[in-house]
C-alpha atoms as a PDB file:
ATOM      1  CA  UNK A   1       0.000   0.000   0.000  1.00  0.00           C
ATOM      2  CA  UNK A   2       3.262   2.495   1.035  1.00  0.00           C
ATOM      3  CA  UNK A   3       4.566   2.028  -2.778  1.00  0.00           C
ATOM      4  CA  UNK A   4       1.304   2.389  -4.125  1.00  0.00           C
ATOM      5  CA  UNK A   5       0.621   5.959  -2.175  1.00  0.00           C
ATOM      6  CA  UNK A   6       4.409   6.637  -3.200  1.00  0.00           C
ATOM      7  CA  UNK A   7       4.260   6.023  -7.270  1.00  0.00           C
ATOM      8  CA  UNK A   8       1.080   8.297  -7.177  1.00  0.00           C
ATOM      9  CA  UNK A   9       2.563  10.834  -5.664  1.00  0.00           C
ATOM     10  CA  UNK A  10       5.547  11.088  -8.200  1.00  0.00           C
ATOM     11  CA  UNK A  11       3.159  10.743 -10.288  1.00  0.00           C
ATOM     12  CA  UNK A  12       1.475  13.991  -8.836  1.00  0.00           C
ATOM     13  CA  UNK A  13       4.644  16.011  -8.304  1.00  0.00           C
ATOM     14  CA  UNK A  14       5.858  14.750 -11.777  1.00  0.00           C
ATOM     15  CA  UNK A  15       2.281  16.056 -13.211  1.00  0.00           C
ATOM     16  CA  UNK A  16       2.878  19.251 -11.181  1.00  0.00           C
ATOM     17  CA  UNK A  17       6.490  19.974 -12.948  1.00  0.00           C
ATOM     18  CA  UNK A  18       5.188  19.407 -16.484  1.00  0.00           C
ATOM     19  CA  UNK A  19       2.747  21.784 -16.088  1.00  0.00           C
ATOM     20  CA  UNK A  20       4.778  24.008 -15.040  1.00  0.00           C
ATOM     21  CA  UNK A  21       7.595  23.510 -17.474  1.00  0.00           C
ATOM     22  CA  UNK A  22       4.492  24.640 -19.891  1.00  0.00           C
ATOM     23  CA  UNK A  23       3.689  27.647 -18.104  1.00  0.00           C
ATOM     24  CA  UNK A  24       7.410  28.561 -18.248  1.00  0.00           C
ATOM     25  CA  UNK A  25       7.201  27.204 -22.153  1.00  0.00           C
ATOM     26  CA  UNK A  26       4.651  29.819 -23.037  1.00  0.00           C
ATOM     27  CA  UNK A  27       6.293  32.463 -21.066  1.00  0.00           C
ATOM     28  CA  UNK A  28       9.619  32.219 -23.139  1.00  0.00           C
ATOM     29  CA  UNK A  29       7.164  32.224 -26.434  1.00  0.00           C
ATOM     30  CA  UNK A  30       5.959  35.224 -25.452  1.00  0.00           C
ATOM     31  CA  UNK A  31       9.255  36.743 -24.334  1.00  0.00           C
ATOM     32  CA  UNK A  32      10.761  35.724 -27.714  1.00  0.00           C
ATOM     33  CA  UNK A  33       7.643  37.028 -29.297  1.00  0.00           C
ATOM     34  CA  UNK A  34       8.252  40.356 -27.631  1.00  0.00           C
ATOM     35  CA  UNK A  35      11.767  39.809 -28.934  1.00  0.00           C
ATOM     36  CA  UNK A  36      11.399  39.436 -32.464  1.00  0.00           C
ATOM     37  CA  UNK A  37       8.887  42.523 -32.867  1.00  0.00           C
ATOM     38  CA  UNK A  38      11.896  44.837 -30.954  1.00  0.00           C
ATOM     39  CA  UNK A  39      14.455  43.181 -33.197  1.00  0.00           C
ATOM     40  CA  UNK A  40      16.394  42.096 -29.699  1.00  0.00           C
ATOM     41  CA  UNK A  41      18.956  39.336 -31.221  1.00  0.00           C
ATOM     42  CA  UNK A  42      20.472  39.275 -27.651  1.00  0.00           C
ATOM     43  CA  UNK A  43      17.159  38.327 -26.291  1.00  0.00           C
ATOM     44  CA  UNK A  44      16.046  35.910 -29.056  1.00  0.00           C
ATOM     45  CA  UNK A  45      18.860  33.969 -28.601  1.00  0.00           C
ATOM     46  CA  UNK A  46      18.395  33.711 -24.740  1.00  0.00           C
ATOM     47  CA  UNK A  47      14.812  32.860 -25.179  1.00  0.00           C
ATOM     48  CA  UNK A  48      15.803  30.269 -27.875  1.00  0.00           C
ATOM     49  CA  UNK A  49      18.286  28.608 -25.357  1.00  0.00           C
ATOM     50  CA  UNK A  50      15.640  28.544 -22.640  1.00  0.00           C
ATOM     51  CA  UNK A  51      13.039  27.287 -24.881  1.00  0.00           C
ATOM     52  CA  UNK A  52      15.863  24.007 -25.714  1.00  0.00           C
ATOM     53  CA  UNK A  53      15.640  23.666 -22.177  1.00  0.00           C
ATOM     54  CA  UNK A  54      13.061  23.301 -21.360  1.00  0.00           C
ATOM     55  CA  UNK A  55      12.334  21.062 -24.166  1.00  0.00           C
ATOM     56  CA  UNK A  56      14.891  18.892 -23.252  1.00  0.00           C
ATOM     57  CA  UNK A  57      12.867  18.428 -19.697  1.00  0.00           C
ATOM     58  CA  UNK A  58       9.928  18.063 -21.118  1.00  0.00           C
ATOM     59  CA  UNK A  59      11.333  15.328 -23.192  1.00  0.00           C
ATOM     60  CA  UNK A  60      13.150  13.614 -20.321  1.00  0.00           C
ATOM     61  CA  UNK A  61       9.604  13.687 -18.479  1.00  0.00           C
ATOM     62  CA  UNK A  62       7.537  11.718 -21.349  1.00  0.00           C
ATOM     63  CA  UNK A  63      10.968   8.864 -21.725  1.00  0.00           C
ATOM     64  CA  UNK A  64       9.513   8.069 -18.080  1.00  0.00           C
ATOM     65  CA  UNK A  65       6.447   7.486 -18.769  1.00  0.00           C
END
């Protein structure tokens, strides 16, 4: 029953994360949006890196499950 109440809450926290790596995901759209219309090439390309990032997590999540 103690590994069953664990693996949902990973589940849970794991849930949690994801949704907020998206949160943070459409932030950094928006931010590079905001970017592109100023013609910022320093900010583009730290939006772009950010945006790999958190790709990368969000890839490393879904190989889990």
């Amino acid at each position: 029953m103690r590994q069953t109440v664990k693996i949902i809450r990973k589940v849970d926290i794991e849930k949690q994360y994801e949704h907020a790596l998206r949160l943070e995901l459409d932030y950094e759209l928006a931010s590079l949006y905001s970017a592109m219309q100023e013609n910022d090439t320093k900010e583009m390309e730290r939006c772009k890196k950010r945006l790999k990032e958190i790709q990368d997590e969000l890839n490393g999540l879904h190989a889990y499950a």
